[in-house]
Every structure is written in structure tokens, then in C-alpha cells.
Protein backbone atom coordinates (compact mmCIF):
# COMPACT_ATOMS: atom_id res chain seq x y z
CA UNK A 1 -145.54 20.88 22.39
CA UNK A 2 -142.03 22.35 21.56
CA UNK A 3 -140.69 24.91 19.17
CA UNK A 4 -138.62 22.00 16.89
CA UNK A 5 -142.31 20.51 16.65
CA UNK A 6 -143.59 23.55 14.89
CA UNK A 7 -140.28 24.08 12.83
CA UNK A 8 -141.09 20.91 11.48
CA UNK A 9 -144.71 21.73 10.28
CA UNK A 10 -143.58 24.31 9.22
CA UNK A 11 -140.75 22.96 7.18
CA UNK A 12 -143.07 20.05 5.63
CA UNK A 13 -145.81 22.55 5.08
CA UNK A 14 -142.84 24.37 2.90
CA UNK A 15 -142.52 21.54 0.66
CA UNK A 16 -145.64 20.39 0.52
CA UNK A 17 -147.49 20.21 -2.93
CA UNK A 18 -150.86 20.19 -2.05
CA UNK A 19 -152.16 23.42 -0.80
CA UNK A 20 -154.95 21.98 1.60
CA UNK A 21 -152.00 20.00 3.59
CA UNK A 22 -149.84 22.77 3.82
CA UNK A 23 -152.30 25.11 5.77
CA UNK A 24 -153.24 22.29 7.89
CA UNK A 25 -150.12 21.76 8.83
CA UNK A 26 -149.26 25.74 9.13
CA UNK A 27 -152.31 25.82 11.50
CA UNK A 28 -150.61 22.67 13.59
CA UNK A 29 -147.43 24.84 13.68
CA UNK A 30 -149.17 28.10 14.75
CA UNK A 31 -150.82 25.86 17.63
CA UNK A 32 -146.97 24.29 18.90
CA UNK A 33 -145.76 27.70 18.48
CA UNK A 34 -148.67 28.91 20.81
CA UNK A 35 -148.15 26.15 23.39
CA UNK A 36 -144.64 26.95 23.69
CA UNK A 37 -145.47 30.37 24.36
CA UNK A 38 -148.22 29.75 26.68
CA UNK A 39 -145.31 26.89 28.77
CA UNK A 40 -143.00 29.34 28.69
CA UNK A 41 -145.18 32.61 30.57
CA UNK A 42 -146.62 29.86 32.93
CA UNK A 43 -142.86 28.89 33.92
CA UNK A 44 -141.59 32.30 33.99
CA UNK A 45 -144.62 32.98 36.43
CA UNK A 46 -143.46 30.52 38.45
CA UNK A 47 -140.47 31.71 38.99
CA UNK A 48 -141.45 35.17 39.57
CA UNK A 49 -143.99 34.06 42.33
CA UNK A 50 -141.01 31.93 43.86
CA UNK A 51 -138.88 34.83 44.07
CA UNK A 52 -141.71 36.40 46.04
């Protein structure tokens, strides 16, 4: 789950020929990009509720 994980979908899907492989591996991207997101609010939470 990283952001250079969904660059990389998102790079192949780019240069991919075949239409049904390229969403599939848009919707893989959109799903790192939200897990990055989501690891990031749950850390900055964290730190928030540490700092009281």
C-alpha cells in the first residue's frame, strides 16, 4: 500500500493496449491511492491524540 505502488498501475495502465487491463489496473491504483490516504489520516490521528 504506497503511493509509488499506484504510480506504477497507473503508469502500466498508460501503456497498456488492451482496454480491459488498463481499467483493472486503474481501479488497483485508485485502491493504493486510497490506502495511502486512509494510512496517512490514521497516523496523523495519532499524532494529534499524542499531543493531547
Amino acid at each position: 500500500m504506497s503511493l509509488s505502488s499506484a504510480k506504477n498501475f497507473a503508469l502500466r495502465a498508460a501503456k497498456s493496449q488492451d482496454h480491459a487491463e488498463a481499467v483493472e489496473l486503474l481501479s488497483k491504483a485508485i485502491l493504493e491511492l486510497a490506502s495511502s490516504i486512509e494510512a496517512t489520516d490514521a497516523k496523523l490521528k495519532q499524532i494529534k491524540k499524542a499531543k493531547g
